[in-house]
Protein backbone atom coordinates (compact mmCIF):
# COMPACT_ATOMS: atom_id res chain seq x y z
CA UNK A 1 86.19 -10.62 15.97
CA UNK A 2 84.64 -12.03 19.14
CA UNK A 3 86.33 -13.76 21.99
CA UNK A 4 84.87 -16.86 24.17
CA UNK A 5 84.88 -15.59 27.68
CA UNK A 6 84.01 -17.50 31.03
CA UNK A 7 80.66 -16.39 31.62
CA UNK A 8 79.29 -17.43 34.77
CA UNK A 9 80.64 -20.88 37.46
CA UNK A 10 79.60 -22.24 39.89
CA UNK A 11 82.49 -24.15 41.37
CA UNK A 12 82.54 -27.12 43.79
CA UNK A 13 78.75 -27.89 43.59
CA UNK A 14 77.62 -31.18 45.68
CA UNK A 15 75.53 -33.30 43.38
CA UNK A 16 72.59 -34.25 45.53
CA UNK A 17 70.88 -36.68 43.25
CA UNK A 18 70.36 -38.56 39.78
CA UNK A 19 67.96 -39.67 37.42
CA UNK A 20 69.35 -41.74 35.08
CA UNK A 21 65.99 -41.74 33.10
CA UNK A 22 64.66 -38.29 33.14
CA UNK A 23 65.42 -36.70 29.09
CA UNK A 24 68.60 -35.05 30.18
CA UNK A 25 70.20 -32.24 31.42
CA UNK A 26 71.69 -30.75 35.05
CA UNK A 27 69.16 -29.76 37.45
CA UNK A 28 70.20 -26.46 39.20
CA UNK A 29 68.22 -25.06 41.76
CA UNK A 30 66.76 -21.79 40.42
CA UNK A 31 68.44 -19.52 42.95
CA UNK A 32 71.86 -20.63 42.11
CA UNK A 33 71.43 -20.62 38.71
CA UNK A 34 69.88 -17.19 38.72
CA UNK A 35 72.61 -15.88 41.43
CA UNK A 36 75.24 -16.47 38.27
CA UNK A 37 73.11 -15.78 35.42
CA UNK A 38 72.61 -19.23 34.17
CA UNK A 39 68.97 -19.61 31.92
CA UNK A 40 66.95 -21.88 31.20
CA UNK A 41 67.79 -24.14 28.79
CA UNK A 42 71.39 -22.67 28.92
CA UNK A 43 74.50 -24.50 27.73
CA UNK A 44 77.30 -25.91 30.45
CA UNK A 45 80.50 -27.52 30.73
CA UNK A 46 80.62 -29.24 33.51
CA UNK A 47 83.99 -30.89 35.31
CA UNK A 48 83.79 -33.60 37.62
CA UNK A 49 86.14 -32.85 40.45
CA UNK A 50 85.95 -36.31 42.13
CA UNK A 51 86.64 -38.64 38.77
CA UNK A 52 87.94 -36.07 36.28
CA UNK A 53 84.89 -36.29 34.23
CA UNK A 54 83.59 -33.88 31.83
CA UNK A 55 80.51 -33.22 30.01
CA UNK A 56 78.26 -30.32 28.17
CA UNK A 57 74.53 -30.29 28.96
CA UNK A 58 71.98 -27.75 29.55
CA UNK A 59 70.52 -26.13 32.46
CA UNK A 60 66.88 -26.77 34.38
CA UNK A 61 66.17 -24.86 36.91
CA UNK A 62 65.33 -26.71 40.33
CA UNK A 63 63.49 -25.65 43.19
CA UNK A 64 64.36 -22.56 44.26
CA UNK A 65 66.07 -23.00 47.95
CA UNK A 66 66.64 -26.93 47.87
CA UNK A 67 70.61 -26.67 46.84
CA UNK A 68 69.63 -29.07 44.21
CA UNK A 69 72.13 -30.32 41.51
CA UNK A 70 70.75 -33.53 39.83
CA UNK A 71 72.15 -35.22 36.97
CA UNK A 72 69.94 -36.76 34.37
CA UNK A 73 69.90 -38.78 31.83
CA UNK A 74 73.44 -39.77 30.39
CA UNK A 75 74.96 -37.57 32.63
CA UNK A 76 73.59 -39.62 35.58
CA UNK A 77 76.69 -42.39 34.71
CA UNK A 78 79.47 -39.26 34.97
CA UNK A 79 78.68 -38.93 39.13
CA UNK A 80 77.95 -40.33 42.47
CA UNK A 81 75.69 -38.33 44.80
CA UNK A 82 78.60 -36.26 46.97
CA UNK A 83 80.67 -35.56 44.11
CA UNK A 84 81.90 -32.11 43.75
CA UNK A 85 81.44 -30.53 40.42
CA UNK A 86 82.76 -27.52 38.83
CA UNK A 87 79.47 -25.75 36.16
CA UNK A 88 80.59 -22.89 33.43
CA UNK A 89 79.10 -21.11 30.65
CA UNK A 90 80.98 -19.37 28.37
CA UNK A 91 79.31 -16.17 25.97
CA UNK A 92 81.02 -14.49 23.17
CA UNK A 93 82.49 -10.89 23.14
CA UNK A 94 83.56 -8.09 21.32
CA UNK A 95 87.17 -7.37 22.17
CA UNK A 96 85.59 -3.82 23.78
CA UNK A 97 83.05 -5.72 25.93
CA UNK A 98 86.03 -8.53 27.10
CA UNK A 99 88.35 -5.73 28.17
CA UNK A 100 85.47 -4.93 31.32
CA UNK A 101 83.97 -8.55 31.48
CA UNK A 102 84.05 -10.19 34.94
CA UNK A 103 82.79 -13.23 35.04
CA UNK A 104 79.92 -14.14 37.51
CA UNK A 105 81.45 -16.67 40.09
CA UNK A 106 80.23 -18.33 43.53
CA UNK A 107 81.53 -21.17 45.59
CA UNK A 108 79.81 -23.74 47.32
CA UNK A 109 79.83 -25.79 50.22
CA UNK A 110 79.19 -29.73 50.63
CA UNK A 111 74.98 -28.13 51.21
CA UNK A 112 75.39 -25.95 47.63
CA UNK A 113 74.93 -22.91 50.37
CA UNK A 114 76.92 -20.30 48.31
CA UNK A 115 80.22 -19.38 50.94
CA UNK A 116 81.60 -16.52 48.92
CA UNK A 117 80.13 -14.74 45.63
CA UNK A 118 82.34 -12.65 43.33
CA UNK A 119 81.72 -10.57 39.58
């Protein structure tokens, strides 16, 4: 048996732009992506905070630095620039390895400067 676990968030990220048509995906800037473990190509769920939207998408990584969060593609029509989103990944466990998980967690302010990082 193996248990869905939050894996990593980043919660109340500023989206800072959109590109309605780039392919797709959530730009992340590579340093807070990395700070939480997020890859490449890595699946989301993402939760609107401002208009109760939610979505799955993947992961690019952004410039590193730039407190980037872009929505593109579809995605691009679920937010305004300002909004405050909430990004998780989930991973499967064993019920040995869920007993010790802690999930990788920071919080952001309006500039996506991380204010307080937790395991």
């Amino acid at each position: 048996m193996h248990l869905t676990l939050l894996k990593s968030k980043i919660h109340r990220a500023a989206v800072t732009s959109a590109s309605l048509h780039y392919e797709g995906s959530l730009t992340i800037s590579s340093d807070l992506a990395e700070q939480i473990g997020l890859l490449p190509y890595e699946k989301i769920l993402v939760g609107n905070m401002s208009n109760g939207e939610r979505f799955e998408t993947y992961v690019i990584y952004g410039e590193r630095g730039a407190g980037m969060i872009q929505l593109n593609g579809a995605t691009a029509h679920l937010g305004q620039i300002g909004d405050r989103l909430t990004i998780m990944n989930f991973a499967s466990y064993t019920p040995e390895e869920a007993a010790v998980h802690k999930p990788r967690v920071i919080v952001v302010n309006e500039k996506n400067e991380v204010m307080r990082a937790g395991k």
